[in-house]
PDB file of N, CA and C in Angstrom:
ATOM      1  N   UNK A   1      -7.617   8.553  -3.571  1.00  0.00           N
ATOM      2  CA  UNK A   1      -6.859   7.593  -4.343  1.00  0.00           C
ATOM      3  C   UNK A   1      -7.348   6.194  -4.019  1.00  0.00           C
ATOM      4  N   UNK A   2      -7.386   5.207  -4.843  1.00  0.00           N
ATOM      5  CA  UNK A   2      -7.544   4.000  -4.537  1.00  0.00           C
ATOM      6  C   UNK A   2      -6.397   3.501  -4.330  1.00  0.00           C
ATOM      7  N   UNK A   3      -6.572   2.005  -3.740  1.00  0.00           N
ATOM      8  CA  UNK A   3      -5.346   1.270  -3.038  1.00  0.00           C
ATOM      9  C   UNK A   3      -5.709  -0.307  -3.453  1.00  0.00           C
ATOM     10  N   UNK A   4      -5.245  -0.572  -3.986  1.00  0.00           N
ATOM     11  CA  UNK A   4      -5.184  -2.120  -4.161  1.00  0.00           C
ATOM     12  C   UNK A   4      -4.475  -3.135  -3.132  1.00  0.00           C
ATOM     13  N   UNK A   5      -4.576  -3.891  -2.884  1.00  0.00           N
ATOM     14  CA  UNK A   5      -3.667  -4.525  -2.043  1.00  0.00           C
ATOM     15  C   UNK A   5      -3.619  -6.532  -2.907  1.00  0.00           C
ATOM     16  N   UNK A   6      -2.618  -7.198  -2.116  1.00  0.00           N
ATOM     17  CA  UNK A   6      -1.879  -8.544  -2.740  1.00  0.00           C
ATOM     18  C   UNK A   6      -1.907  -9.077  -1.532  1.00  0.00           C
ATOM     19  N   UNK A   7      -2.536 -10.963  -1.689  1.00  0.00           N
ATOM     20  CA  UNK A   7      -2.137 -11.808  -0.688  1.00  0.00           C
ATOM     21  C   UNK A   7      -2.455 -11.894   0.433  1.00  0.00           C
ATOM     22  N   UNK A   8      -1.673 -11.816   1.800  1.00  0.00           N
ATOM     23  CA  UNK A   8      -2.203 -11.819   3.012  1.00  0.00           C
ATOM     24  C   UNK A   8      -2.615 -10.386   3.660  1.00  0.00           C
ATOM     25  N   UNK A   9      -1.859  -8.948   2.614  1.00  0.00           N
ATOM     26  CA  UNK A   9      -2.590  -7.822   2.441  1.00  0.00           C
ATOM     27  C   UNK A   9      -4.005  -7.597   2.536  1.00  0.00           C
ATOM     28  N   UNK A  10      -4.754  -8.367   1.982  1.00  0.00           N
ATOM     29  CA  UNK A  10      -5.554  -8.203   0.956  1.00  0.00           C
ATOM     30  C   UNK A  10      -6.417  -8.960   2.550  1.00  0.00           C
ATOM     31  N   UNK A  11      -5.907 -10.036   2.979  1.00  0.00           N
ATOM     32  CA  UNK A  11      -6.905 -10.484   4.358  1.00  0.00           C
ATOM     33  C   UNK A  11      -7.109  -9.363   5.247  1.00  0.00           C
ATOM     34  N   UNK A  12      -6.085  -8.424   5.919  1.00  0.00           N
ATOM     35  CA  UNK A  12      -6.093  -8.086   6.838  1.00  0.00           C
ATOM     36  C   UNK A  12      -6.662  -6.487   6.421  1.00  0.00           C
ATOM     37  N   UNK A  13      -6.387  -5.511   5.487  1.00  0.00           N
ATOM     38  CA  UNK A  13      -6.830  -4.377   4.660  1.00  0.00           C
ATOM     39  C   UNK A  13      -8.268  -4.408   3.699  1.00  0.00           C
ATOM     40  N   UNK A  14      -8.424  -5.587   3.247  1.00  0.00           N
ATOM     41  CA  UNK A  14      -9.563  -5.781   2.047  1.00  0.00           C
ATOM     42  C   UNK A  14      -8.678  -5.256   0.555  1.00  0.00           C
ATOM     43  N   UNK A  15      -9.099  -5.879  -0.235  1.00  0.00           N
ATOM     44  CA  UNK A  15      -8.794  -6.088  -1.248  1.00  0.00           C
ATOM     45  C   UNK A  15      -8.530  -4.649  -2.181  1.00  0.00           C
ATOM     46  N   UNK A  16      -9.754  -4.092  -2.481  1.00  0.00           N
ATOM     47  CA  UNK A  16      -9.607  -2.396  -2.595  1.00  0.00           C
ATOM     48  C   UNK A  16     -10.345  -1.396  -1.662  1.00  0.00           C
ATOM     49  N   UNK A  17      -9.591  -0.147  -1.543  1.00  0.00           N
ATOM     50  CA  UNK A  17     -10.456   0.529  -1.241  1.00  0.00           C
ATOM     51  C   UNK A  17      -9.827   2.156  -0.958  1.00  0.00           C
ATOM     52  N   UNK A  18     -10.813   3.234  -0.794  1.00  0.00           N
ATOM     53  CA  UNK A  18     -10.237   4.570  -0.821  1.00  0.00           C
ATOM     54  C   UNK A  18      -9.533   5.259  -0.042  1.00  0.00           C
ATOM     55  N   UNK A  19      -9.011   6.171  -0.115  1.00  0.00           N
ATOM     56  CA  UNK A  19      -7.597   6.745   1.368  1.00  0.00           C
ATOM     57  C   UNK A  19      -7.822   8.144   0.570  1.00  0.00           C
ATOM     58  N   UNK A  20      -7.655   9.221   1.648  1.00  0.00           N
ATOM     59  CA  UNK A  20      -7.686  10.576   1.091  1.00  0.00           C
ATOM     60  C   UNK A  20      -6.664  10.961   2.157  1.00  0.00           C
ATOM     61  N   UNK A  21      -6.011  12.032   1.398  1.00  0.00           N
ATOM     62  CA  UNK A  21      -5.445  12.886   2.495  1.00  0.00           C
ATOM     63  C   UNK A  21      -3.770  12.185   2.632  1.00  0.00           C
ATOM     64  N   UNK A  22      -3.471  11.468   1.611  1.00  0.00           N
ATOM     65  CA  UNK A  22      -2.106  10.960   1.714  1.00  0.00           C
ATOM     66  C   UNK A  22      -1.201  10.858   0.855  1.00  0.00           C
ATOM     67  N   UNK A  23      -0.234  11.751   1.080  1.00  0.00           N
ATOM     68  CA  UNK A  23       0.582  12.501   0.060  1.00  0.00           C
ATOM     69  C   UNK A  23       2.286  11.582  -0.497  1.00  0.00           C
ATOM     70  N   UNK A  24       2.792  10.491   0.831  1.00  0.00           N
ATOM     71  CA  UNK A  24       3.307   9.731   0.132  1.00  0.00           C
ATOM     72  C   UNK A  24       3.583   8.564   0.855  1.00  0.00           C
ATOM     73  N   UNK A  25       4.517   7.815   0.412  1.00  0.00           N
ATOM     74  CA  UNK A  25       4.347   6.101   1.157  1.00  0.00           C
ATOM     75  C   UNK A  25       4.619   6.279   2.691  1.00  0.00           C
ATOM     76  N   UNK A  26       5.278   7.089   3.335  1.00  0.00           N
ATOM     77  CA  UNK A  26       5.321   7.302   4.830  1.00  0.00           C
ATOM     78  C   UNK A  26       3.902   7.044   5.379  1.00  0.00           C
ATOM     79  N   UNK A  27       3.503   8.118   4.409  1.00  0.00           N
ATOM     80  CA  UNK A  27       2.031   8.858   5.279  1.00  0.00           C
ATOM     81  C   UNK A  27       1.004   7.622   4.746  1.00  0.00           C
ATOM     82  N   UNK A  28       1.079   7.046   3.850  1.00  0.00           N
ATOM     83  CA  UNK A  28       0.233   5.373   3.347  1.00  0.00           C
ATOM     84  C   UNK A  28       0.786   4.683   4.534  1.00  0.00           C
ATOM     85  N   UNK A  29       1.978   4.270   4.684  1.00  0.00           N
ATOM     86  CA  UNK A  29       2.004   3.301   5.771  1.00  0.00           C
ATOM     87  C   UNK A  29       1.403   3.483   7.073  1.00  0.00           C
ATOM     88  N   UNK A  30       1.592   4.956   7.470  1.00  0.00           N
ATOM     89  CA  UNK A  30       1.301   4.879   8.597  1.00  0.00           C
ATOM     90  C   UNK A  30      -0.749   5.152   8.779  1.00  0.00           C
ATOM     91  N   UNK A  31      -1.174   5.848   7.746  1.00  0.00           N
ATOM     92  CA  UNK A  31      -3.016   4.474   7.408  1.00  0.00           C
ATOM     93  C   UNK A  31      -3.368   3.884   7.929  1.00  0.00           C
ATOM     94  N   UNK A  32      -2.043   2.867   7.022  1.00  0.00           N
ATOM     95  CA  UNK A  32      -2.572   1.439   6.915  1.00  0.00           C
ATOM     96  C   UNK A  32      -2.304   1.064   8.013  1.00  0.00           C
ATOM     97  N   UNK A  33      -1.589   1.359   8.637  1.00  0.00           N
ATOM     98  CA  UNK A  33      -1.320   0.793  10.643  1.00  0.00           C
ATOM     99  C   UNK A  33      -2.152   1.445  11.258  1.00  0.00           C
ATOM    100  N   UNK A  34      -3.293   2.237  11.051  1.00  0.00           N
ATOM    101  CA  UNK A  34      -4.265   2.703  11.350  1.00  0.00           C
ATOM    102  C   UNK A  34      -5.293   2.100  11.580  1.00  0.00           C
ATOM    103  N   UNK A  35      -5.418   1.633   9.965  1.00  0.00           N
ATOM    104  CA  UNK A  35      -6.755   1.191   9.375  1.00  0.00           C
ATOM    105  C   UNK A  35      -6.228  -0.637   9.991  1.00  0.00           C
ATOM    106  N   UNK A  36      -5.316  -1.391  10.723  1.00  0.00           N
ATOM    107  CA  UNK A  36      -5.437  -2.521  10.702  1.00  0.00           C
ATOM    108  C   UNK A  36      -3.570  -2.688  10.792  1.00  0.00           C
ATOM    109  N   UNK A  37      -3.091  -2.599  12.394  1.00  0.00           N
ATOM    110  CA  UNK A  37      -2.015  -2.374  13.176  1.00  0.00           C
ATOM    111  C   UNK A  37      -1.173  -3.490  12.756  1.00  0.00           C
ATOM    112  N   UNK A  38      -1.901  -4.905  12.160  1.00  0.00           N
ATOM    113  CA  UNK A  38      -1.672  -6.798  12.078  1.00  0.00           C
ATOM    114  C   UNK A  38      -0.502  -6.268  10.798  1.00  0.00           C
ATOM    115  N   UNK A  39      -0.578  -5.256  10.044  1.00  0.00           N
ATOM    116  CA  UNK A  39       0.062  -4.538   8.673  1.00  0.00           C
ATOM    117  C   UNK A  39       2.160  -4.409   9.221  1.00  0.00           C
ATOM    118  N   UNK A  40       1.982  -4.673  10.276  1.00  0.00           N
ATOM    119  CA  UNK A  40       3.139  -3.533  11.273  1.00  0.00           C
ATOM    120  C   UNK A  40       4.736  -4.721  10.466  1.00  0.00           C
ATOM    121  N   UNK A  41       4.816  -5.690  10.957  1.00  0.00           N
ATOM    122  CA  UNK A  41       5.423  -6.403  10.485  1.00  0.00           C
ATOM    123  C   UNK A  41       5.614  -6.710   8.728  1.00  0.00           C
ATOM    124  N   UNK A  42       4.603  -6.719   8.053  1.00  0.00           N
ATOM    125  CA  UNK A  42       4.545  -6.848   6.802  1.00  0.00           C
ATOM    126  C   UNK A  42       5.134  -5.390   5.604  1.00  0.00           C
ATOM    127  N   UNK A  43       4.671  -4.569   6.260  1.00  0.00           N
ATOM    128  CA  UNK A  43       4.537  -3.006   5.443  1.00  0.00           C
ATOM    129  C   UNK A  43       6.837  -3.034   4.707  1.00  0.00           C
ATOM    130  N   UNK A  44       7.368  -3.015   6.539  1.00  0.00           N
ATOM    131  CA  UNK A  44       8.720  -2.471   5.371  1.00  0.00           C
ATOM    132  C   UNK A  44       9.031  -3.557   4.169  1.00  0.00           C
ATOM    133  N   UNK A  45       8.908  -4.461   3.887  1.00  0.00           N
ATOM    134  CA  UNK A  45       9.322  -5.318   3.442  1.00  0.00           C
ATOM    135  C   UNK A  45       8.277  -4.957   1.955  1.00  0.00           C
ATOM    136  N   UNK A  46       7.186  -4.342   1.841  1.00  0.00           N
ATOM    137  CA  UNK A  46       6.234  -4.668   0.467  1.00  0.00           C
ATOM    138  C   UNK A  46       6.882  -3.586  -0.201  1.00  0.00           C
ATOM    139  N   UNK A  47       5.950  -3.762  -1.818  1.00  0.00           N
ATOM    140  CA  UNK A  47       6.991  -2.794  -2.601  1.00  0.00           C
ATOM    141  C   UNK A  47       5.126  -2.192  -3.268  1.00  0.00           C
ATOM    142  N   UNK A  48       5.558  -0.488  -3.440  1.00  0.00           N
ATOM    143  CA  UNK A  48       4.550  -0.275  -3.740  1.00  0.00           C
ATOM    144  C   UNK A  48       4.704   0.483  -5.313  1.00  0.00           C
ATOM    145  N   UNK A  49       3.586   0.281  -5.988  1.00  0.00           N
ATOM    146  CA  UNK A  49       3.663   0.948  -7.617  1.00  0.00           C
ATOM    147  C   UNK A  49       2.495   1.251  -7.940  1.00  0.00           C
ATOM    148  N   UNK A  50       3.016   2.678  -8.315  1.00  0.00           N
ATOM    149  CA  UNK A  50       1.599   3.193  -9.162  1.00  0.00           C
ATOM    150  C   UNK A  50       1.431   2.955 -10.369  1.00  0.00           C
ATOM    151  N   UNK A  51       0.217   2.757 -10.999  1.00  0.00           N
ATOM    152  CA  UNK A  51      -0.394   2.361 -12.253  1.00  0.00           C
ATOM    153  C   UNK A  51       0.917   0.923 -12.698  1.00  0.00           C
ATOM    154  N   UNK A  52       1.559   1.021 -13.408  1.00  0.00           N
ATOM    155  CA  UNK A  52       2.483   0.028 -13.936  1.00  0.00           C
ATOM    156  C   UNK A  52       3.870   0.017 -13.866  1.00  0.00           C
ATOM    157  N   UNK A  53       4.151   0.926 -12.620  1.00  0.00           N
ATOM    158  CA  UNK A  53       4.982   1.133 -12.121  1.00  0.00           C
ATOM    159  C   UNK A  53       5.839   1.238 -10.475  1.00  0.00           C
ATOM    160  N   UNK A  54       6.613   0.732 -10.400  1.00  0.00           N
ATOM    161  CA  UNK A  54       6.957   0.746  -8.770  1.00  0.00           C
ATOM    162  C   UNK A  54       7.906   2.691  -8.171  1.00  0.00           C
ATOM    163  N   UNK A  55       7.555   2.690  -7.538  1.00  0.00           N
ATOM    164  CA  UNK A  55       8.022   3.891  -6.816  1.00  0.00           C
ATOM    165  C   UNK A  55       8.730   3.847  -5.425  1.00  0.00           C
ATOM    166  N   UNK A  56       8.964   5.086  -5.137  1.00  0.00           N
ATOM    167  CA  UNK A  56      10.241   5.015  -3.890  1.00  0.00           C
ATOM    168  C   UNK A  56       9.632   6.033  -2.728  1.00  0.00           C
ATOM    169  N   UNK A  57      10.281   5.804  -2.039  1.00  0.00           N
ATOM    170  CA  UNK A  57       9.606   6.894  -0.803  1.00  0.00           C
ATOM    171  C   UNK A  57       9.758   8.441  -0.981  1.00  0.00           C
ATOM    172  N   UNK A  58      10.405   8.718  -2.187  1.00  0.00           N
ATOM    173  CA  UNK A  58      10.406  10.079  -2.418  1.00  0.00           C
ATOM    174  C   UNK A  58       9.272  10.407  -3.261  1.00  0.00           C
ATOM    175  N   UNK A  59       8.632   9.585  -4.092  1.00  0.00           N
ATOM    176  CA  UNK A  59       7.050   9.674  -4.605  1.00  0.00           C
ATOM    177  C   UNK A  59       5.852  10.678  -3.649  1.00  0.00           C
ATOM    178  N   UNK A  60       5.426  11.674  -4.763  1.00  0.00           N
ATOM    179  CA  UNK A  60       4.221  12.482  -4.198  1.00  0.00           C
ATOM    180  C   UNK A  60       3.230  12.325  -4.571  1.00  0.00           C
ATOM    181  N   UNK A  61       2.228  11.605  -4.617  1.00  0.00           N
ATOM    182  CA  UNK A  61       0.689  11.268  -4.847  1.00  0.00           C
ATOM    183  C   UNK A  61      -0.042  12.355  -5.519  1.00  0.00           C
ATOM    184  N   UNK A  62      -0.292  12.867  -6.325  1.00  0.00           N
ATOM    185  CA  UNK A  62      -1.488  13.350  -6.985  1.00  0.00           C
ATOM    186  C   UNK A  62      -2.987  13.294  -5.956  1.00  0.00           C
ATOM    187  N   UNK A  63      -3.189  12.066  -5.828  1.00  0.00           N
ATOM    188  CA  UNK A  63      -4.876  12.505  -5.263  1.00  0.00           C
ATOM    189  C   UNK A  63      -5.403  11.336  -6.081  1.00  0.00           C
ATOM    190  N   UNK A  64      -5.192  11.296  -7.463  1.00  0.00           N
ATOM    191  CA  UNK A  64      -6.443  10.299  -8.336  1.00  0.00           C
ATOM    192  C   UNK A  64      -5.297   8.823  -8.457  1.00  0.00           C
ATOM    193  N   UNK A  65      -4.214   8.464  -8.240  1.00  0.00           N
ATOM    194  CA  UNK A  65      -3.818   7.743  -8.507  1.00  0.00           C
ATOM    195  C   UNK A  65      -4.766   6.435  -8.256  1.00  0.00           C
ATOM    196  N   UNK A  66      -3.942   4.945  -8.645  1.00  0.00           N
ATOM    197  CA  UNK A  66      -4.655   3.877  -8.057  1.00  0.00           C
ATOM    198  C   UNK A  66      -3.260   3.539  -7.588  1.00  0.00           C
ATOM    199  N   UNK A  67      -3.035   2.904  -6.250  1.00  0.00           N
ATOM    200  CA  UNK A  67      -1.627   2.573  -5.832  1.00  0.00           C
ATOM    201  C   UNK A  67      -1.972   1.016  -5.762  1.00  0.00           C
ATOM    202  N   UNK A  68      -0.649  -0.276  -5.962  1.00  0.00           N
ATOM    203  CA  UNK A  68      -0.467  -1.470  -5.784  1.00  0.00           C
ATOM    204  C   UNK A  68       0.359  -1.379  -4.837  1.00  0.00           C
ATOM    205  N   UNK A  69      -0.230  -2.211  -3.512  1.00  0.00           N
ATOM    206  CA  UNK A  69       0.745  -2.843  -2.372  1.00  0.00           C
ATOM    207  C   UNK A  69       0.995  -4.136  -2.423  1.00  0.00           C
ATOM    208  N   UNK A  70       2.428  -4.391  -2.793  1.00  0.00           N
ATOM    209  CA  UNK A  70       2.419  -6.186  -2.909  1.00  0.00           C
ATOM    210  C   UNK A  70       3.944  -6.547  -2.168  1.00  0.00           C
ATOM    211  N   UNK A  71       3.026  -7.466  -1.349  1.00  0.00           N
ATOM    212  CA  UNK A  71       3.686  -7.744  -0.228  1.00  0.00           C
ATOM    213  C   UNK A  71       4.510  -8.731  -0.885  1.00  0.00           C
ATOM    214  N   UNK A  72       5.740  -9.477   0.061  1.00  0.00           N
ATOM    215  CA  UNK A  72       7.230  -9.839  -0.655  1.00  0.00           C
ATOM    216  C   UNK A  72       5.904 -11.816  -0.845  1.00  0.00           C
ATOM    217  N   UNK A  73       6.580 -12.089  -1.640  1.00  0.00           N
ATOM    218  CA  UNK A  73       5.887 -13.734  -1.946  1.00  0.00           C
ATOM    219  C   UNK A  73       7.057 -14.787  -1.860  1.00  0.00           C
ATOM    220  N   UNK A  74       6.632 -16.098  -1.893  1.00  0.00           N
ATOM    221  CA  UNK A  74       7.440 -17.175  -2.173  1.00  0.00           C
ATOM    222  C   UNK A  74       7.012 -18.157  -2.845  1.00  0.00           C
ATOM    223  N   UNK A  75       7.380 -18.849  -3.219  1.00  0.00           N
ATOM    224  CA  UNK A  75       6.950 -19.999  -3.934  1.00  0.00           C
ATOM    225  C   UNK A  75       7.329 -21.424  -4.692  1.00  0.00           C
ATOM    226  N   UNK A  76       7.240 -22.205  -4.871  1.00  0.00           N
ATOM    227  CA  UNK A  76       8.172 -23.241  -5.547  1.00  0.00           C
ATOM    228  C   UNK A  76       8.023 -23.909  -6.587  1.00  0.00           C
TER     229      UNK A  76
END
């Protein structure tokens, strides 16, 4: 599956890239604290959606999806 990532995501993960072997946002988070631990603080707080859509932790991955991680923003 590909993984997109948003923002200060996107510094610490890279922008896109591939993940196999992960069946739903538990098993993504805990990856991505794999692939780059700096994630640990940021992760509960982001909201994740597949294709044009946001999903919940009861979501089961297919395999080909593309997933969006976008971390919480602010702005004025």
């Amino acid at each position: 599956m590909k993984i997109k990532t948003f923002a200060v995501l996107k510094e610490h993960l890279g922008e896109e890239f591939e993940m196999q072997s992960v069946v739903n946002i538990e098993q993504l988070k805990q990856a991505l604290l794999h692939r780059n631990p700096k994630v640990a603080a940021l992760l509960p707080s982001c909201r994740f959606a597949v294709e044009q859509a946001f999903i919940n932790k009861e979501t089961v991955f297919q395999g080909n999806e593309t997933i969006y991680i976008i971390p919480p923003s602010s702005g004025g």
